[in-house]
C-alpha atoms as a PDB file:
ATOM      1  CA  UNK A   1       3.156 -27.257  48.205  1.00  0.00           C
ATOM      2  CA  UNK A   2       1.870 -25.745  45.075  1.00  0.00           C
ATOM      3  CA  UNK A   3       1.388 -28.205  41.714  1.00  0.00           C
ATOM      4  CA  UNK A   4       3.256 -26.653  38.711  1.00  0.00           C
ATOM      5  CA  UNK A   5       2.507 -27.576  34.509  1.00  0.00           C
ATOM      6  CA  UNK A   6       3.749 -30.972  34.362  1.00  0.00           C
ATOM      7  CA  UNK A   7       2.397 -32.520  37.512  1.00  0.00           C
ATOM      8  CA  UNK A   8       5.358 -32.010  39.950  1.00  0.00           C
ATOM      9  CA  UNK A   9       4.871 -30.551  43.405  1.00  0.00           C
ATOM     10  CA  UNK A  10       6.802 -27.461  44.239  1.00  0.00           C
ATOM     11  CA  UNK A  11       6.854 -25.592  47.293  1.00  0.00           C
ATOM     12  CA  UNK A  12       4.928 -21.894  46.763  1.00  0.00           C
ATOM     13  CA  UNK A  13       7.418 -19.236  45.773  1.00  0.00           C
ATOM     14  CA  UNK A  14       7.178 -15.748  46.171  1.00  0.00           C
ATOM     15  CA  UNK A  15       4.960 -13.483  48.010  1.00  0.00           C
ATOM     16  CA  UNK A  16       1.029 -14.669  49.215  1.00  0.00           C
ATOM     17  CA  UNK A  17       0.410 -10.891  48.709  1.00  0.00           C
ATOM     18  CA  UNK A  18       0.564 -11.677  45.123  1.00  0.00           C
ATOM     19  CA  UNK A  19      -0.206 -15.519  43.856  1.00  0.00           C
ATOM     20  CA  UNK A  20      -3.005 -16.071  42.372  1.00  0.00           C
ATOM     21  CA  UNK A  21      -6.380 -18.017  43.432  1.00  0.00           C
ATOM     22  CA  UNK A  22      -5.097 -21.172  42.305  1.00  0.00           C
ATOM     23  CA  UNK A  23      -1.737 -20.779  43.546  1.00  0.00           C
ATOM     24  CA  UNK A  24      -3.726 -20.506  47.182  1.00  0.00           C
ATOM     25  CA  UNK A  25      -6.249 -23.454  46.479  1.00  0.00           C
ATOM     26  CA  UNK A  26      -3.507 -25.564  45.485  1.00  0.00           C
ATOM     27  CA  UNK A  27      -5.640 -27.654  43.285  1.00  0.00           C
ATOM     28  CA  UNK A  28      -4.756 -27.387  39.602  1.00  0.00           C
ATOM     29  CA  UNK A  29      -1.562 -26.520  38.190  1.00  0.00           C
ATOM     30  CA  UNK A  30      -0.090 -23.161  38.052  1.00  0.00           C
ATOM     31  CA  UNK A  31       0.184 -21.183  34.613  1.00  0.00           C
ATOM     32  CA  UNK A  32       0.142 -18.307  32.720  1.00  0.00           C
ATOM     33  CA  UNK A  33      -3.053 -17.293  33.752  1.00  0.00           C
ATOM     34  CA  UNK A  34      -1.791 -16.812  37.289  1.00  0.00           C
ATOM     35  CA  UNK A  35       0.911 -15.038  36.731  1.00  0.00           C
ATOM     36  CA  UNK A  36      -1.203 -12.563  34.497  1.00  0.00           C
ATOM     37  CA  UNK A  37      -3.073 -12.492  37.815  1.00  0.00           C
ATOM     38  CA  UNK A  38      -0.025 -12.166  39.731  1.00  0.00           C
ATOM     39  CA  UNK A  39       1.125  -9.178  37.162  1.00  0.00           C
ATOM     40  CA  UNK A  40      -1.752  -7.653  38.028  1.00  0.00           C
ATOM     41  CA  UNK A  41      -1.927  -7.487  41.165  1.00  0.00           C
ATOM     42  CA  UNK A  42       1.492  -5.994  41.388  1.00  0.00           C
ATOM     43  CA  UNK A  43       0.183  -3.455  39.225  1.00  0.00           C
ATOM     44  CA  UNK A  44      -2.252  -2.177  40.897  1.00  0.00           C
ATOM     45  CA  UNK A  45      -0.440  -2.211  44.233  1.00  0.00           C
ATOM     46  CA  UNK A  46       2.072  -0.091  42.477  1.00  0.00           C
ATOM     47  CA  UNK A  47      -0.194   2.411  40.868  1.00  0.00           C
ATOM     48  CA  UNK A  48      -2.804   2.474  43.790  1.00  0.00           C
ATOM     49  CA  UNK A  49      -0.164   1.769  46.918  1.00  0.00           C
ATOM     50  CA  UNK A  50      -1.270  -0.898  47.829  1.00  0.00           C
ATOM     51  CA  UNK A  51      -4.083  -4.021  47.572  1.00  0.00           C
ATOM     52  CA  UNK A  52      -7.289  -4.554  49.626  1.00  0.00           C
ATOM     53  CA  UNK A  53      -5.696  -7.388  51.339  1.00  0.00           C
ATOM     54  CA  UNK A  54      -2.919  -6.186  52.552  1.00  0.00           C
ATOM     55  CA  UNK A  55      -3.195  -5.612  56.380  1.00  0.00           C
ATOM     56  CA  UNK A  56      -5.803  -8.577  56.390  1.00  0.00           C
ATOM     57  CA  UNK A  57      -5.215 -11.643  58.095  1.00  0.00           C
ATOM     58  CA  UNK A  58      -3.449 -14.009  56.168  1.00  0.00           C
ATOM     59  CA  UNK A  59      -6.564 -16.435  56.552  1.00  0.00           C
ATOM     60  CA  UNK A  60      -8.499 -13.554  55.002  1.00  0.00           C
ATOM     61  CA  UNK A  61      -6.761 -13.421  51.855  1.00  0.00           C
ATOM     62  CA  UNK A  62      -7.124 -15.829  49.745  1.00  0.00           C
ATOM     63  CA  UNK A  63     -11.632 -14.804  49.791  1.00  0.00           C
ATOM     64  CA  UNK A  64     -10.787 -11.468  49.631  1.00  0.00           C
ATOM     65  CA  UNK A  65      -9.048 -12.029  45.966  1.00  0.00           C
ATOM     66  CA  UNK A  66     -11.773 -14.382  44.632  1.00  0.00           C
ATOM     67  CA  UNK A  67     -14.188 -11.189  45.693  1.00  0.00           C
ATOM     68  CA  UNK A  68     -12.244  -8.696  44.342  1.00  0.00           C
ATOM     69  CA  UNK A  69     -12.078 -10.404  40.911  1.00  0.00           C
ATOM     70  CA  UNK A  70     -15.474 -10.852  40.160  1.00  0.00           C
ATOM     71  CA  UNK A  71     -17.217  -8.234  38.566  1.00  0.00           C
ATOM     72  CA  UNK A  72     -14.296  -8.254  36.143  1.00  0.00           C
ATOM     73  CA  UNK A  73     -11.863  -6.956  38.954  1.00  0.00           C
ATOM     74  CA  UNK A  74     -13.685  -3.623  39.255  1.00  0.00           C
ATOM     75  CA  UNK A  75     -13.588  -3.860  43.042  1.00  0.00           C
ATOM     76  CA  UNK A  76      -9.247  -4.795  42.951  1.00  0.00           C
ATOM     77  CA  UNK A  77      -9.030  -1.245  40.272  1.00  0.00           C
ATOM     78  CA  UNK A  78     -10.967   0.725  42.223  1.00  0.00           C
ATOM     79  CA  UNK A  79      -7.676   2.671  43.718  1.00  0.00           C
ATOM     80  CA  UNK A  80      -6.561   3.001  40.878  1.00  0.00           C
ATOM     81  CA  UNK A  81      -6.662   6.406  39.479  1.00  0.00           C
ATOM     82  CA  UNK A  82      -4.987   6.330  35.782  1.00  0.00           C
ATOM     83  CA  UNK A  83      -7.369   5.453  33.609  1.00  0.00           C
ATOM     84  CA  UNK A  84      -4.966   4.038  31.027  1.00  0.00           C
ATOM     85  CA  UNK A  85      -3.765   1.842  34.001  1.00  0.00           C
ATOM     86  CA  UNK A  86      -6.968   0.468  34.591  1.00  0.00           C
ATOM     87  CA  UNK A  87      -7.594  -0.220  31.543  1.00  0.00           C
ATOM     88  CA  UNK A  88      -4.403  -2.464  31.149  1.00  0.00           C
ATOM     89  CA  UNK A  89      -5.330  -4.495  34.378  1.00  0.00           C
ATOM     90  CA  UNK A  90      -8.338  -4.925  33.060  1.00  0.00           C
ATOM     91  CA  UNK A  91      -6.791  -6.641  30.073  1.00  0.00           C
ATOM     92  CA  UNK A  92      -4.720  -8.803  31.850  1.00  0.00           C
ATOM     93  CA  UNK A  93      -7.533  -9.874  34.476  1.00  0.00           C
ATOM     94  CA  UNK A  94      -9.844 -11.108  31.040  1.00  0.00           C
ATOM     95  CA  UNK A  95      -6.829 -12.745  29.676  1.00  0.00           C
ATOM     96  CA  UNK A  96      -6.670 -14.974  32.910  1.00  0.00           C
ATOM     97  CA  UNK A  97      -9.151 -17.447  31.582  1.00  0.00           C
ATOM     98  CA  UNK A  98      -8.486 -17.592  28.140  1.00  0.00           C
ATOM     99  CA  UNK A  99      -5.229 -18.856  29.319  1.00  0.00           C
ATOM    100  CA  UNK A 100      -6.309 -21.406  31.439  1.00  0.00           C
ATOM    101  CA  UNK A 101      -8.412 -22.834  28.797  1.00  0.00           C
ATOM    102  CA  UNK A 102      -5.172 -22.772  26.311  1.00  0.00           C
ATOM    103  CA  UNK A 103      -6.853 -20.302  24.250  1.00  0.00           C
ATOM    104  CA  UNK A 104      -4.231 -17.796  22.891  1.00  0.00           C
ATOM    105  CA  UNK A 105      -4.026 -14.302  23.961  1.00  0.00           C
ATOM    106  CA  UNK A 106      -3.989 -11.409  22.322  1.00  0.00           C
END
């Protein structure tokens, strides 16, 4: 069960490939930070082909994504060959925790 804004439990929805850190930890509610870092990570699987995790174990995962997101997410972009592209997940990945201290993005 994943813990959505407003306290209630709901059950995770959507792909692991994709949810964010918090979505796997389960500890804090879900926002729009996460699915920034969910819209990322979509991104670069579709400009790249695919994400570093992908053919890991599922137990795997989950570490894998808090790795690849330090350093600013330089590690996740690396595949990532348009430089305008990059650039754009790049905004996205620092807009993560501006919105999960309610700070407005823009």
């Amino acid at each position: 069960m994943a813990t959505r804004l407003g306290g209630a439990e709901a059950p995770q929805v959507g792909s692991s490939l994709y949810a964010s850190v918090a979505a796997h930890e389960a500890a804090r509610p879900t926002g729009a930070g996460d699915d920034f870092e969910s819209l990322a990570y979509v991104l670069v699987h579709l400009a790249a082909g695919q994400l570093p995790w992908e053919d890991a174990p599922a137990a795997d995962v989950h570490a894998m994504k808090r790795r690849a997101l330090q350093g600013g997410g330089e590690a996740l972009i690396g595949g990532v060959e348009d430089e305008a592209m990059r650039t754009e997940i790049r905004g996205l990945l620092t807009s993560v925790p501006k919105c999960d201290k309610g700070v407005g993005v823009s």
